[in-house]
PDB file of N, CA and C in Angstrom:
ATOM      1  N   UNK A   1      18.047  -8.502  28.076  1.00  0.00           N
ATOM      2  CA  UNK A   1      16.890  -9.079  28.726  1.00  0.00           C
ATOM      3  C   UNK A   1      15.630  -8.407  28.195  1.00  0.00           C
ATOM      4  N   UNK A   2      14.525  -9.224  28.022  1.00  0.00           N
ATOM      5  CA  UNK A   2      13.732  -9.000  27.632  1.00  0.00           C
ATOM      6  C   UNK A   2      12.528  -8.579  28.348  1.00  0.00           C
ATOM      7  N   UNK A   3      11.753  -7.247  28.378  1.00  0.00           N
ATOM      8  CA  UNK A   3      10.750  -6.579  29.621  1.00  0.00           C
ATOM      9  C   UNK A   3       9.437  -7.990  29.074  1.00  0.00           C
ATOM     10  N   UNK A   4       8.961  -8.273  29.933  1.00  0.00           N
ATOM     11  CA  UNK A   4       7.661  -8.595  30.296  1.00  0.00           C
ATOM     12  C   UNK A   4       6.768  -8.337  31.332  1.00  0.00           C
ATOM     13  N   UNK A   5       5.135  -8.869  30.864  1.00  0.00           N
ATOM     14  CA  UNK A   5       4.051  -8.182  31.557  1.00  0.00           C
ATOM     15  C   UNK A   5       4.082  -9.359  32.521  1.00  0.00           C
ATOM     16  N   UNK A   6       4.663  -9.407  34.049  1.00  0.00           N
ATOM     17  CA  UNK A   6       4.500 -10.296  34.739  1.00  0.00           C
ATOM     18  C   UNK A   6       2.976 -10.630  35.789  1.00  0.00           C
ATOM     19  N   UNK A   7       2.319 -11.347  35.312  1.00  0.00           N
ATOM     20  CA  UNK A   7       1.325 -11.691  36.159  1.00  0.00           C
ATOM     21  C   UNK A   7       1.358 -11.774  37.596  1.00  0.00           C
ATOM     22  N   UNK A   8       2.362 -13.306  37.616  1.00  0.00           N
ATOM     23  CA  UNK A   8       2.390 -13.976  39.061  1.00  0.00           C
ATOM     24  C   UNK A   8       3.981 -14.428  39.068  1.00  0.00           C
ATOM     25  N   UNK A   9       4.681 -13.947  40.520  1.00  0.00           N
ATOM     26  CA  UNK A   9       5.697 -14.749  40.064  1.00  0.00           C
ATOM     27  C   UNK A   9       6.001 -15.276  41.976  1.00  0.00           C
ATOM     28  N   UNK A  10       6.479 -16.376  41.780  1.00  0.00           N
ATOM     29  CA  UNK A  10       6.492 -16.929  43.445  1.00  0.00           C
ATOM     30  C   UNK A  10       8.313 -17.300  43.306  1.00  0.00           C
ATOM     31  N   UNK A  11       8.753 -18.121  44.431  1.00  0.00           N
ATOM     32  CA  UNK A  11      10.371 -18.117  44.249  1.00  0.00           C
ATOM     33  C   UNK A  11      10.510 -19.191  43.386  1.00  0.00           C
ATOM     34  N   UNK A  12       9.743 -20.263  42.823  1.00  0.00           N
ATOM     35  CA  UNK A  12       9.903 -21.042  41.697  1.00  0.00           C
ATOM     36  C   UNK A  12       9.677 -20.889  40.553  1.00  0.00           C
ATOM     37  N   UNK A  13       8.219 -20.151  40.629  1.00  0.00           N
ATOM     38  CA  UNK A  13       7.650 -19.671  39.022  1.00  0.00           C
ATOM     39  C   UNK A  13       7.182 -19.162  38.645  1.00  0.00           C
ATOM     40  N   UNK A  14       7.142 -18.531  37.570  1.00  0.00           N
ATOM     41  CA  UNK A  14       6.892 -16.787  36.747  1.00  0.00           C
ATOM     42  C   UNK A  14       5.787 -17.235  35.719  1.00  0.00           C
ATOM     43  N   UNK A  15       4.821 -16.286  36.086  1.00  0.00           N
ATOM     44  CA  UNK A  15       4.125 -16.733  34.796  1.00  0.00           C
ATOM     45  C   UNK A  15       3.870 -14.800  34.304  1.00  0.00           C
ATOM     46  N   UNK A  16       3.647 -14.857  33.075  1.00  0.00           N
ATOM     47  CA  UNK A  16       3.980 -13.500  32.351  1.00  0.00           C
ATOM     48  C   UNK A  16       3.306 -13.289  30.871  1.00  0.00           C
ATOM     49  N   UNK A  17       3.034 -12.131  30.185  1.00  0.00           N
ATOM     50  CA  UNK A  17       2.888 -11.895  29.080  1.00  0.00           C
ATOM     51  C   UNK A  17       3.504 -12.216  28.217  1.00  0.00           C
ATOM     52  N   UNK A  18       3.679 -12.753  27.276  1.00  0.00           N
ATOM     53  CA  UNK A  18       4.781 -12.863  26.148  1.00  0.00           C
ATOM     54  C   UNK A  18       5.026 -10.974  25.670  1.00  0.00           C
ATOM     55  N   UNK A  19       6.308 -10.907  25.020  1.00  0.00           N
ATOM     56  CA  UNK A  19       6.248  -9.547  24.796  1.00  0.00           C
ATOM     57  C   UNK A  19       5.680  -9.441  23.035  1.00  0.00           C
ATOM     58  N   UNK A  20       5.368 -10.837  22.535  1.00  0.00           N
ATOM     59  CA  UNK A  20       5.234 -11.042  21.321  1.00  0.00           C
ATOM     60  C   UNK A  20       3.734 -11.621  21.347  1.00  0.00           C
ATOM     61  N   UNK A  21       2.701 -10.856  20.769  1.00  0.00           N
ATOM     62  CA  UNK A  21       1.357 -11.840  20.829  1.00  0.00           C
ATOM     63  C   UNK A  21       1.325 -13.142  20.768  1.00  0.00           C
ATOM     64  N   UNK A  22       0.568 -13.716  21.356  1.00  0.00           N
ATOM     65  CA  UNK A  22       0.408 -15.139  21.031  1.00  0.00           C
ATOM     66  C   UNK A  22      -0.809 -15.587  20.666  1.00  0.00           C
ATOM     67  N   UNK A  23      -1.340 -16.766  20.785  1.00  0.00           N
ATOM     68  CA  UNK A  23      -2.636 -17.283  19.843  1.00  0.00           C
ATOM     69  C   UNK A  23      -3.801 -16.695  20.577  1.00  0.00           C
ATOM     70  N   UNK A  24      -4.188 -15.760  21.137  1.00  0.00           N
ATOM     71  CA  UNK A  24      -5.308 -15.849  22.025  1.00  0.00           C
ATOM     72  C   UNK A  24      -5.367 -14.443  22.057  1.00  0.00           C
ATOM     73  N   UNK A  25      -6.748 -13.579  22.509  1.00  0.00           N
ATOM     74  CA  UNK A  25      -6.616 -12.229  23.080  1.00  0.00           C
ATOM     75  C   UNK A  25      -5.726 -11.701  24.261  1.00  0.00           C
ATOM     76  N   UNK A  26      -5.794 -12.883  25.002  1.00  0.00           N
ATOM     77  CA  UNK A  26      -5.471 -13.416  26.432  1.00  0.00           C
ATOM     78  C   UNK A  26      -4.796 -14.013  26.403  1.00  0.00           C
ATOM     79  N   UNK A  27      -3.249 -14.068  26.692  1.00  0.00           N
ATOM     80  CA  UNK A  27      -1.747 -15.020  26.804  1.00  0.00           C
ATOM     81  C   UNK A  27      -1.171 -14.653  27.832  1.00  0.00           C
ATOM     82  N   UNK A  28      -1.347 -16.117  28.669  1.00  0.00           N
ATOM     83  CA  UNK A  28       0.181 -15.574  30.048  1.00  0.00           C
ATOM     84  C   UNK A  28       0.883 -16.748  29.696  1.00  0.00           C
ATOM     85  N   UNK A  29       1.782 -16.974  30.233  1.00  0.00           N
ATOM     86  CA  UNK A  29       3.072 -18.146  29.972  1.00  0.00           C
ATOM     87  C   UNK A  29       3.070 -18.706  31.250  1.00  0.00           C
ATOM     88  N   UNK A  30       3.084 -19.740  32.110  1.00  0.00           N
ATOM     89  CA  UNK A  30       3.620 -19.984  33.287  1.00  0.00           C
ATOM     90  C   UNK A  30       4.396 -20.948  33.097  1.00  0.00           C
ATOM     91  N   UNK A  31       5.696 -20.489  33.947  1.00  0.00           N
ATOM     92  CA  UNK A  31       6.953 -21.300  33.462  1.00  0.00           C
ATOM     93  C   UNK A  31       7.850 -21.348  35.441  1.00  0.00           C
ATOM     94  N   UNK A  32       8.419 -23.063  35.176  1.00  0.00           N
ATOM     95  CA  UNK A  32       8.691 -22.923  36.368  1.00  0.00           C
ATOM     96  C   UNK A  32      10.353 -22.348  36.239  1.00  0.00           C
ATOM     97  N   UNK A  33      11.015 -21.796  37.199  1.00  0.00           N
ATOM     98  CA  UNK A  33      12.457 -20.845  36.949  1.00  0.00           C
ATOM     99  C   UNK A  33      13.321 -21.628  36.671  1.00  0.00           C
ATOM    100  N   UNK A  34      13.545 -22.918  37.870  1.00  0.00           N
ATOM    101  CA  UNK A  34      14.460 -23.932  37.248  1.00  0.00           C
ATOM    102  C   UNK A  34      13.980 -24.617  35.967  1.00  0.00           C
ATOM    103  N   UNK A  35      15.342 -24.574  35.173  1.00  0.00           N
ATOM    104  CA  UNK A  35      15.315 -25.828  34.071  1.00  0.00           C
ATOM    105  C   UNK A  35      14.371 -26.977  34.335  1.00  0.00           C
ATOM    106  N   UNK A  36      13.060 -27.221  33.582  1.00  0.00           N
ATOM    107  CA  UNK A  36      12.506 -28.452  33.642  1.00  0.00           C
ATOM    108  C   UNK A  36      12.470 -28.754  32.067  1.00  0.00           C
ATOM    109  N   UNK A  37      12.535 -29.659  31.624  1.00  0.00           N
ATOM    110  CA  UNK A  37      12.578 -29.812  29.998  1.00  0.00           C
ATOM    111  C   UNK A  37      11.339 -30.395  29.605  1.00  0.00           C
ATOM    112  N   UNK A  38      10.489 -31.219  30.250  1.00  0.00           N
ATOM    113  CA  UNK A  38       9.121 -30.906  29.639  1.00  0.00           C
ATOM    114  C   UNK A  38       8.355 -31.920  31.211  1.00  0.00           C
ATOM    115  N   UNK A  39       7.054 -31.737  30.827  1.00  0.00           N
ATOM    116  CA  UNK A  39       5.854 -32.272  31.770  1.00  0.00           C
ATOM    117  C   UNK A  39       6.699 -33.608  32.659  1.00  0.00           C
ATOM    118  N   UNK A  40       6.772 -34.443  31.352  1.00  0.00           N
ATOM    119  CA  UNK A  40       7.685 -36.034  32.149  1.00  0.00           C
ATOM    120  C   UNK A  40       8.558 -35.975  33.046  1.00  0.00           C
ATOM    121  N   UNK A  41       9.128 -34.556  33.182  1.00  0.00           N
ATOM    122  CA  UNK A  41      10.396 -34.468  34.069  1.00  0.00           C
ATOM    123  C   UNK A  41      10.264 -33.678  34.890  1.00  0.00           C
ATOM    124  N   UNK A  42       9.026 -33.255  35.171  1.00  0.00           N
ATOM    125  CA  UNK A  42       8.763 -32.400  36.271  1.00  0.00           C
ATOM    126  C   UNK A  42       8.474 -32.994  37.427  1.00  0.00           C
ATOM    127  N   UNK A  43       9.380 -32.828  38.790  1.00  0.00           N
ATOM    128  CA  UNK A  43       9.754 -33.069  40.091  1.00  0.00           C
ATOM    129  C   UNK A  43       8.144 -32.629  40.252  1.00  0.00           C
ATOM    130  N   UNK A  44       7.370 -33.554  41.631  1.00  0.00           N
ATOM    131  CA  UNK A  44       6.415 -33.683  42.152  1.00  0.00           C
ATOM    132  C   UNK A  44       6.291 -31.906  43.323  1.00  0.00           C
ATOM    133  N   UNK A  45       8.007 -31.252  43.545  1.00  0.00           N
ATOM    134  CA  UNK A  45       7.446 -30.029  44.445  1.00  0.00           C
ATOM    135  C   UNK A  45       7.178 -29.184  43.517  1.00  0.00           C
ATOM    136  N   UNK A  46       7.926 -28.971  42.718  1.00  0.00           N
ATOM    137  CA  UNK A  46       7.868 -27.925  41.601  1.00  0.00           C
ATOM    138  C   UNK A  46       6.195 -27.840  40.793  1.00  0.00           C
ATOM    139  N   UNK A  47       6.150 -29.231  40.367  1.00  0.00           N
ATOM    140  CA  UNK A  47       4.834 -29.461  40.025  1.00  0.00           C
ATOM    141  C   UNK A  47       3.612 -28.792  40.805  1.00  0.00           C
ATOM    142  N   UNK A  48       4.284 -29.251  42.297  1.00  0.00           N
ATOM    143  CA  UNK A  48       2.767 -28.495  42.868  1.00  0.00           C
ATOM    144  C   UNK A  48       2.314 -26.908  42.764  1.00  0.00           C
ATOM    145  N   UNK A  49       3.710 -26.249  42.652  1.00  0.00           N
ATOM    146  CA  UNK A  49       4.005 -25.232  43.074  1.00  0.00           C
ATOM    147  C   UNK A  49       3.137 -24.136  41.455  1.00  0.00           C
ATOM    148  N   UNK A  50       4.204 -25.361  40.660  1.00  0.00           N
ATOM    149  CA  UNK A  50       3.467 -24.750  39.341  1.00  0.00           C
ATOM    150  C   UNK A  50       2.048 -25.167  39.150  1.00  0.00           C
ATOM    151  N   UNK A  51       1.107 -25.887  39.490  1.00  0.00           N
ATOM    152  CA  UNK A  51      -0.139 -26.253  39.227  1.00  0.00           C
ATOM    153  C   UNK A  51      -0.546 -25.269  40.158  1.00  0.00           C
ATOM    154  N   UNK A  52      -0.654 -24.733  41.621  1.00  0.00           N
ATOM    155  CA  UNK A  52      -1.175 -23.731  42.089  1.00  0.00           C
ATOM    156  C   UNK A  52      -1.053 -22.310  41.652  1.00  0.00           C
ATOM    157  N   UNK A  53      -0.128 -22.166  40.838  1.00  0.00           N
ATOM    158  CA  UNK A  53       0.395 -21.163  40.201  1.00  0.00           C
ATOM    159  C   UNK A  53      -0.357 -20.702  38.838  1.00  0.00           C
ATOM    160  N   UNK A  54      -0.564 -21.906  38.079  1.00  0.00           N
ATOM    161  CA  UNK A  54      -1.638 -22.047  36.896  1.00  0.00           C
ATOM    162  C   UNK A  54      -3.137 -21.987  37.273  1.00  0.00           C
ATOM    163  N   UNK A  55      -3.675 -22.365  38.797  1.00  0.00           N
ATOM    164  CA  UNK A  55      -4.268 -22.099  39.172  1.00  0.00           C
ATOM    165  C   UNK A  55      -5.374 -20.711  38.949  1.00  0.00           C
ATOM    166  N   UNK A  56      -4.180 -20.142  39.921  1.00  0.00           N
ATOM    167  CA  UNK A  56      -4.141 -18.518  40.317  1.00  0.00           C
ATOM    168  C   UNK A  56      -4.440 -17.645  38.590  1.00  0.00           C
ATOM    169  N   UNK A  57      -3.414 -17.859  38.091  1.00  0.00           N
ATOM    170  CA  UNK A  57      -3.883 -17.386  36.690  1.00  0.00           C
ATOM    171  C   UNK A  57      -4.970 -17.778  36.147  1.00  0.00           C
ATOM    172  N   UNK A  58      -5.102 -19.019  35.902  1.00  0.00           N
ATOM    173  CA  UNK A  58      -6.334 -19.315  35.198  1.00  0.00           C
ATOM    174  C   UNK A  58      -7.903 -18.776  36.006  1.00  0.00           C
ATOM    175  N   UNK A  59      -7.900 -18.448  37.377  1.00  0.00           N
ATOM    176  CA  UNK A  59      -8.976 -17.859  38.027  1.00  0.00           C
ATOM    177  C   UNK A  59      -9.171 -16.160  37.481  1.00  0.00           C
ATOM    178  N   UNK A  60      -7.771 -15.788  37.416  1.00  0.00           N
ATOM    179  CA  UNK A  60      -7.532 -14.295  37.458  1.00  0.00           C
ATOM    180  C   UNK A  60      -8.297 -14.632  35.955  1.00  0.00           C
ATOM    181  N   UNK A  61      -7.550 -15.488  34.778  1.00  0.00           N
ATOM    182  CA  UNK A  61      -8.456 -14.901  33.365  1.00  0.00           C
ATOM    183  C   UNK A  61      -9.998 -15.273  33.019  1.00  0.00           C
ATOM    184  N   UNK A  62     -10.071 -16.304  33.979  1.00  0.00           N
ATOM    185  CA  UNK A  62     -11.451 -16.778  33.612  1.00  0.00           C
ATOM    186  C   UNK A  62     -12.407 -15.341  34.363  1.00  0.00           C
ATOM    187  N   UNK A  63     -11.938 -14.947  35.587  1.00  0.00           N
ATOM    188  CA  UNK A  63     -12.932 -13.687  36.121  1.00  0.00           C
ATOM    189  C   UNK A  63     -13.099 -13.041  34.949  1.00  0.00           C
ATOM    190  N   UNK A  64     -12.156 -12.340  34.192  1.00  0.00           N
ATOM    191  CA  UNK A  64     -12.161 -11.404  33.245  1.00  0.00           C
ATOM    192  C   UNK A  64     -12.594 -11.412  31.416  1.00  0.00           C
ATOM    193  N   UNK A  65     -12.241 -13.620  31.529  1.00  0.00           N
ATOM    194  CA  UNK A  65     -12.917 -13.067  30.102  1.00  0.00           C
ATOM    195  C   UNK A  65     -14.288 -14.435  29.988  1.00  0.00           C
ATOM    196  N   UNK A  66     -14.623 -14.532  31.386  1.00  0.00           N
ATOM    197  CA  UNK A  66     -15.304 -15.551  31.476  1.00  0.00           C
ATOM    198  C   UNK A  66     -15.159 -17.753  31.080  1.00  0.00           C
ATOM    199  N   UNK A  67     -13.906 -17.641  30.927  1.00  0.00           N
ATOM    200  CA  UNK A  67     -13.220 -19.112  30.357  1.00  0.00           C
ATOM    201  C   UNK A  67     -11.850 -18.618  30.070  1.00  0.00           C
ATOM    202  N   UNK A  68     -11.386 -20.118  29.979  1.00  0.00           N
ATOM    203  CA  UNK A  68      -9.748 -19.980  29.359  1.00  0.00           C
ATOM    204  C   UNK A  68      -9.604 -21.357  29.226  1.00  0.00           C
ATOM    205  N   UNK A  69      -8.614 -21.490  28.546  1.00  0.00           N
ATOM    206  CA  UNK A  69      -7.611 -22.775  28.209  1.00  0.00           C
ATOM    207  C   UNK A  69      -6.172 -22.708  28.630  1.00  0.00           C
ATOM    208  N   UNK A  70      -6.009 -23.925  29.754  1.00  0.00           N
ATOM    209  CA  UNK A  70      -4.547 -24.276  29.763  1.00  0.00           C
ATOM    210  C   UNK A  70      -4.078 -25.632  29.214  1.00  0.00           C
ATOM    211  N   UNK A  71      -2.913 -24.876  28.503  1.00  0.00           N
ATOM    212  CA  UNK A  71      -2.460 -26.079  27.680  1.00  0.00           C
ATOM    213  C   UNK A  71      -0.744 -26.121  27.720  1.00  0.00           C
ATOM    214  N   UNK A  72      -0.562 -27.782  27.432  1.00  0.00           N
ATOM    215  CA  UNK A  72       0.986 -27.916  27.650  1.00  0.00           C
ATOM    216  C   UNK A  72       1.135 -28.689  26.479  1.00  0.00           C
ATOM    217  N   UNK A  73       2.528 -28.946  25.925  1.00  0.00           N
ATOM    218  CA  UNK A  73       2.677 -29.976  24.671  1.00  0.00           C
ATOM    219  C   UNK A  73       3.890 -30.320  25.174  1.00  0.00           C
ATOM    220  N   UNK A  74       3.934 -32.038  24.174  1.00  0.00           N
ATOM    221  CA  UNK A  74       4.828 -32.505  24.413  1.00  0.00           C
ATOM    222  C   UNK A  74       5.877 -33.445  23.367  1.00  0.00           C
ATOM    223  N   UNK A  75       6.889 -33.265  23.620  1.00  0.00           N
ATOM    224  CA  UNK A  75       7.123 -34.245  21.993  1.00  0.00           C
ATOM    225  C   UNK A  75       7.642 -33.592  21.374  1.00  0.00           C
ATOM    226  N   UNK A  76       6.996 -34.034  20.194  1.00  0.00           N
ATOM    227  CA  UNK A  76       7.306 -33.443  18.813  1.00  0.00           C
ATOM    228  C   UNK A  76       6.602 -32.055  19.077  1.00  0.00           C
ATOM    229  N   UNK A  77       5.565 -32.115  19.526  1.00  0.00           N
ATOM    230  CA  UNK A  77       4.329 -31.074  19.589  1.00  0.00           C
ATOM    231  C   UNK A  77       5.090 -29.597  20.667  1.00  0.00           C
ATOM    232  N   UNK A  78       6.061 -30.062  21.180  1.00  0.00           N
ATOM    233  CA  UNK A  78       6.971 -28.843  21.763  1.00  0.00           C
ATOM    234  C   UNK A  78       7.727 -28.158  21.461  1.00  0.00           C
ATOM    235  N   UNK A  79       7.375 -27.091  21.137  1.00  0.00           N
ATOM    236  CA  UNK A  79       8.263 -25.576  20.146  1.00  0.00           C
ATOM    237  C   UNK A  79       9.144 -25.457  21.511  1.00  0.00           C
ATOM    238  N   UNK A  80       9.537 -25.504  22.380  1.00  0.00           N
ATOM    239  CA  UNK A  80      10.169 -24.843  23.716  1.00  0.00           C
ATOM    240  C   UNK A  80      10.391 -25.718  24.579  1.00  0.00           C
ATOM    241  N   UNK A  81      12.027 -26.006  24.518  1.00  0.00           N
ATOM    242  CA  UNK A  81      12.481 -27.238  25.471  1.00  0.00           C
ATOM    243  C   UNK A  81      12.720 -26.772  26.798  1.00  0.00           C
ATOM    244  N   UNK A  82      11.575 -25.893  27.434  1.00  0.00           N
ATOM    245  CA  UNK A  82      11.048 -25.664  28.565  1.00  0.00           C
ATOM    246  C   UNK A  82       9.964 -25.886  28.992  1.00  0.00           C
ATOM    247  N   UNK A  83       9.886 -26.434  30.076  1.00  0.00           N
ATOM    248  CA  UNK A  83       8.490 -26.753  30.239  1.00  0.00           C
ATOM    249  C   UNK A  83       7.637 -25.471  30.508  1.00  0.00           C
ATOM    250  N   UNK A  84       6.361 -25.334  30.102  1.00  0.00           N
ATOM    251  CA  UNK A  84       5.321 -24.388  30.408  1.00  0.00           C
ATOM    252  C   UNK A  84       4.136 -24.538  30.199  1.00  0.00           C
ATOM    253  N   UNK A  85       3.240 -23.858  30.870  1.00  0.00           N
ATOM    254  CA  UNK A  85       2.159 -23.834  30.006  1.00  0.00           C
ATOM    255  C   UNK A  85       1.146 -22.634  29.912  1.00  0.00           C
ATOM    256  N   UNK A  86       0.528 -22.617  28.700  1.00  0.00           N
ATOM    257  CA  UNK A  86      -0.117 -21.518  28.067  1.00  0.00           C
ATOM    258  C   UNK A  86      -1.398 -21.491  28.778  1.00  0.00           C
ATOM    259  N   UNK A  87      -1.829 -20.025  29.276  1.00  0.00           N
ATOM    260  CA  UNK A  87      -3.078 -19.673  29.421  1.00  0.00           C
ATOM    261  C   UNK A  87      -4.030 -18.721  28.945  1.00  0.00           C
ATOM    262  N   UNK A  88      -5.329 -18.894  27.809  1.00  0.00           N
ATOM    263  CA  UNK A  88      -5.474 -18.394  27.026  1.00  0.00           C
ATOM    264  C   UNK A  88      -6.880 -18.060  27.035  1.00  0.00           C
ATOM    265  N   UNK A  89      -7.383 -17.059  26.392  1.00  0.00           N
ATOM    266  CA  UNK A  89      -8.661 -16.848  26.173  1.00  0.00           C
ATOM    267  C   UNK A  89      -8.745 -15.926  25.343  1.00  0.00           C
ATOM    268  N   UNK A  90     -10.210 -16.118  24.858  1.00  0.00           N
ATOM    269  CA  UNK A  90     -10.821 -14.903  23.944  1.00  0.00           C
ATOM    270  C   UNK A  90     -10.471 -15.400  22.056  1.00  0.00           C
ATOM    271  N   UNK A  91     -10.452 -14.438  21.577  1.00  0.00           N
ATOM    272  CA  UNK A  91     -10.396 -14.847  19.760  1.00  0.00           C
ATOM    273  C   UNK A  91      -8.809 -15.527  19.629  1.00  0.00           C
ATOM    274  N   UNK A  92      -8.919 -16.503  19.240  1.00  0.00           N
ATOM    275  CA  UNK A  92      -7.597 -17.058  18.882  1.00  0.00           C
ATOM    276  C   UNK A  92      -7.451 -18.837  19.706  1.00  0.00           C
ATOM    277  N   UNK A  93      -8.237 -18.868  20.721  1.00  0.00           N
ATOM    278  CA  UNK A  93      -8.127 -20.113  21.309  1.00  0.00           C
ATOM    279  C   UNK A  93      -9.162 -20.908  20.469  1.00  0.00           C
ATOM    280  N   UNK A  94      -8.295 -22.687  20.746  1.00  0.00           N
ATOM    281  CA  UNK A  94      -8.812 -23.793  19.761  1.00  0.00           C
ATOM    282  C   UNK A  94     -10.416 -23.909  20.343  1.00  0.00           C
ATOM    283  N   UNK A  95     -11.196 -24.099  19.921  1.00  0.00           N
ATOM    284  CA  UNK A  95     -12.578 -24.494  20.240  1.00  0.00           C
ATOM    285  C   UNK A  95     -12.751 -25.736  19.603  1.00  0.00           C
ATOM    286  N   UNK A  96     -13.381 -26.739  20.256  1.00  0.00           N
ATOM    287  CA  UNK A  96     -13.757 -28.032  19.972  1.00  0.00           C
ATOM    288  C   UNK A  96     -14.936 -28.128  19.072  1.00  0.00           C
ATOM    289  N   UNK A  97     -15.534 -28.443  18.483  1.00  0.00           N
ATOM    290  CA  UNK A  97     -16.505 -29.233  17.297  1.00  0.00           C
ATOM    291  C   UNK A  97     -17.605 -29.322  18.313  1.00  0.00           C
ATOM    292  N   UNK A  98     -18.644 -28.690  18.278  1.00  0.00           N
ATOM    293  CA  UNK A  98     -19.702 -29.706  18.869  1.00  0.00           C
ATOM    294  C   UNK A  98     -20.668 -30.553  17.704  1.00  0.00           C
ATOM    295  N   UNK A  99     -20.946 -31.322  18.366  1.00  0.00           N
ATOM    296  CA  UNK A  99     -21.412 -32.739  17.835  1.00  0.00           C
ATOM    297  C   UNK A  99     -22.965 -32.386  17.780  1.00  0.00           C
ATOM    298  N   UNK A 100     -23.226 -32.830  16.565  1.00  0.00           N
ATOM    299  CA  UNK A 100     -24.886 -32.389  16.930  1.00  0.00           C
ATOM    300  C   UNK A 100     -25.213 -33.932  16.844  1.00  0.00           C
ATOM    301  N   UNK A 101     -26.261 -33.531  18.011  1.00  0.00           N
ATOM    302  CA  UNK A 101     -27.181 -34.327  19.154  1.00  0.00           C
ATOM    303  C   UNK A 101     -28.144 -35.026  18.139  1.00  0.00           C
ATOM    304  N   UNK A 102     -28.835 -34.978  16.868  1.00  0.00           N
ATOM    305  CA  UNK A 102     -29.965 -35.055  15.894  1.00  0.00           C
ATOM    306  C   UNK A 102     -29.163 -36.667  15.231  1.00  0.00           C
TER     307      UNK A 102
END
């Protein structure tokens, strides 16, 4: 078993450090405990449970690094036939294009 930096964990779902960097200064994982295999198949309690849960994290990183990004993939676009999703901030998260206004 593998040690991780656990953030938040409730009786459905853990969200945690990876023990391996990930794209961001700032990486937690929130993952619900039971097997869900991606977004489409996530049961409406679990869902809630995990959206208040992503919540909670995403408040805790935005206090600290002022913003964050949560993100989920799906598809092809899913490295991990678990559902989760990433919460991220600081050097390493995608930033959008702004459009100049001129």
């Amino acid at each position: 078993m593998v040690n991780v930096d656990v953030v938040l964990e409730t009786s459905a779902v853990l969200a945690f450090r990876p023990p391996v960097p990930g794209f961001a200064t700032e990486h937690v994982i929130v993952v619900p405990k039971k097997h869900v295999r991606s977004l489409l198949e996530l049961d409406p309690a679990t869902g809630a449970e995990l959206l208040t849960a992503v919540q909670a994290v995403t408040r805790l990183v935005s206090d600290q690094h002022g913003g964050c990004q949560a993100i989920t993939s799906l598809g092809d676009e899913q490295h991990n036939r678990h559902f989760h999703v990433h919460v991220a901030a600081g050097d390493g998260v995608a930033r959008f294009i702004k459009q100049s206004t001129t």
